[in-house]
C-alpha atoms as a PDB file:
ATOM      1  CA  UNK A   1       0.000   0.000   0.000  1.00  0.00           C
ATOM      2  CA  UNK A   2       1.233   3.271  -0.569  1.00  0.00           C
ATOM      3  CA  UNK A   3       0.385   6.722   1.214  1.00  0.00           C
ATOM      4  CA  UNK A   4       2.254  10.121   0.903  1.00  0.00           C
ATOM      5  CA  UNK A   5       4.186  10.856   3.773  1.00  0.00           C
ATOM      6  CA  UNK A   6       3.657  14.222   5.269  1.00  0.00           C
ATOM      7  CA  UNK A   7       0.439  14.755   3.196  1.00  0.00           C
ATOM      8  CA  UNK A   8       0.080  18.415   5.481  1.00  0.00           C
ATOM      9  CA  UNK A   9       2.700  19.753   4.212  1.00  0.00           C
ATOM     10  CA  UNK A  10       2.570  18.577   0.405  1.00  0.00           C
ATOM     11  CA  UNK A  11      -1.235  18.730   0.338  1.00  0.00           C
ATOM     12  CA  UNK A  12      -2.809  20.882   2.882  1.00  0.00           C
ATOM     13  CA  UNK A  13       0.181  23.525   3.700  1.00  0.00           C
ATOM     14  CA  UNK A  14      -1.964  26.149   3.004  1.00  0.00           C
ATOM     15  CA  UNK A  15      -4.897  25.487   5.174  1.00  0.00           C
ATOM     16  CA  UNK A  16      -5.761  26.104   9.154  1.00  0.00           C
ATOM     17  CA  UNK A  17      -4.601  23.207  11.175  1.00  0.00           C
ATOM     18  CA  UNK A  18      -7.674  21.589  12.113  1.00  0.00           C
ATOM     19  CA  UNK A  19      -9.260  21.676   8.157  1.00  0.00           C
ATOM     20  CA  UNK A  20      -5.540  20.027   7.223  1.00  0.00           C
ATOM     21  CA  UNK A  21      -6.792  17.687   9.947  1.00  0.00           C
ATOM     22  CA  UNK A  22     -10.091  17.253   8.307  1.00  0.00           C
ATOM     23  CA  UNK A  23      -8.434  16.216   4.831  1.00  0.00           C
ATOM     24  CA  UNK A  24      -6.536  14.154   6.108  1.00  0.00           C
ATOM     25  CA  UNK A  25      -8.402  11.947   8.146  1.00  0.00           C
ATOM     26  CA  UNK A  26     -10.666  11.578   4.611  1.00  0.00           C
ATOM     27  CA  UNK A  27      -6.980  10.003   2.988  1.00  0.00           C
ATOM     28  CA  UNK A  28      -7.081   6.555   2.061  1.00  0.00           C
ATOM     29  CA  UNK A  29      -3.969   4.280   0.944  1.00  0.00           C
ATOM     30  CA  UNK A  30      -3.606   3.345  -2.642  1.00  0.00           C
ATOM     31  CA  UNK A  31      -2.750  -0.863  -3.378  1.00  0.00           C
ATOM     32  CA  UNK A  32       0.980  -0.200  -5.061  1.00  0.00           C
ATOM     33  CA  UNK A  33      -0.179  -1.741  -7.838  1.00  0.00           C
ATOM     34  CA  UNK A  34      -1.782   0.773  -9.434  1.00  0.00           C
ATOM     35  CA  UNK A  35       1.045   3.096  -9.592  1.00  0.00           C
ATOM     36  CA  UNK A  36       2.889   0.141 -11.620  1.00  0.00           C
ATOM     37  CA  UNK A  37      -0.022  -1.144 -14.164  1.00  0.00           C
ATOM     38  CA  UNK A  38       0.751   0.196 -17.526  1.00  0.00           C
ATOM     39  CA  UNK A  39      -1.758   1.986 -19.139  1.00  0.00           C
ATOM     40  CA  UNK A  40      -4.156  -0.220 -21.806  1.00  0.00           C
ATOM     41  CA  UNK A  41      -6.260   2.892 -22.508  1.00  0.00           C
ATOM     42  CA  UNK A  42      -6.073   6.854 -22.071  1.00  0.00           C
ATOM     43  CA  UNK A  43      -8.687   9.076 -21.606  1.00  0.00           C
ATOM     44  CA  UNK A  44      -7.439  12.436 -22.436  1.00  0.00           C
ATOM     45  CA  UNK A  45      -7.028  11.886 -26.140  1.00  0.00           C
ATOM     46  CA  UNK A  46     -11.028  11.904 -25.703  1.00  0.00           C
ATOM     47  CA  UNK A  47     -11.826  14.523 -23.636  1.00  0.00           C
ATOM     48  CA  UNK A  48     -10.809  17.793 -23.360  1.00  0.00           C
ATOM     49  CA  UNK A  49      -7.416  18.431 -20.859  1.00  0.00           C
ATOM     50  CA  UNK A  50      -6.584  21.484 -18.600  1.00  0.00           C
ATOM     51  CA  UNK A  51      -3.621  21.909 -16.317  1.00  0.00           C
ATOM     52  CA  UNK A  52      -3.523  24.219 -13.291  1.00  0.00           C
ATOM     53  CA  UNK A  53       0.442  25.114 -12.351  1.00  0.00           C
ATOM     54  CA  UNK A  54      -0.026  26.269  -8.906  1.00  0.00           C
ATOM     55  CA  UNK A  55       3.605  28.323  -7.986  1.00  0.00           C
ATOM     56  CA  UNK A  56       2.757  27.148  -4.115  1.00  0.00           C
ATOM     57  CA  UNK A  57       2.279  23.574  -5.114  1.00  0.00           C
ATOM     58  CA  UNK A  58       4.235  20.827  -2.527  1.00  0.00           C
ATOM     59  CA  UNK A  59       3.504  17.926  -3.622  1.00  0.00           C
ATOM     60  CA  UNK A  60       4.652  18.730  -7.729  1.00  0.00           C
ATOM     61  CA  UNK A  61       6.978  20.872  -8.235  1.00  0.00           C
ATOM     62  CA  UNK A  62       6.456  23.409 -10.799  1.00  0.00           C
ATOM     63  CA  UNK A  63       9.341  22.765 -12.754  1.00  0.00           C
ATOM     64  CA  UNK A  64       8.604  19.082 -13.000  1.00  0.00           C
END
């Protein structure tokens, strides 16, 4: 199972303490797994795509 360490500081930085609290109590793990299927289909060839860079972003850097 995986689960991002520290997710109050990469997700939730930005919030009061006890809504950071809030969010992540609502966190679940994600089965490994899923990070290391490959893809058999993609959606966003189909569907319209928009990207928000956020310059305060933890958890993705904006360079990356």
């Amino acid at each position: 199972m995986c689960m991002m360490p520290d997710p109050a500081h990469h997700f939730y930085h930005d919030l009061p303490l006890a809504d950071q609290q809030h969010w992540i109590s609502e966190l679940t793990k994600t089965p490994t797994e899923t990070l290391l299927t490959p893809l058999t289909q993609t959606a966003y060839p189909a569907y319209s795509v928009a990207y928000l860079y956020c310059a305060q972003d933890q958890a993705i850097p904006l360079t990356a």
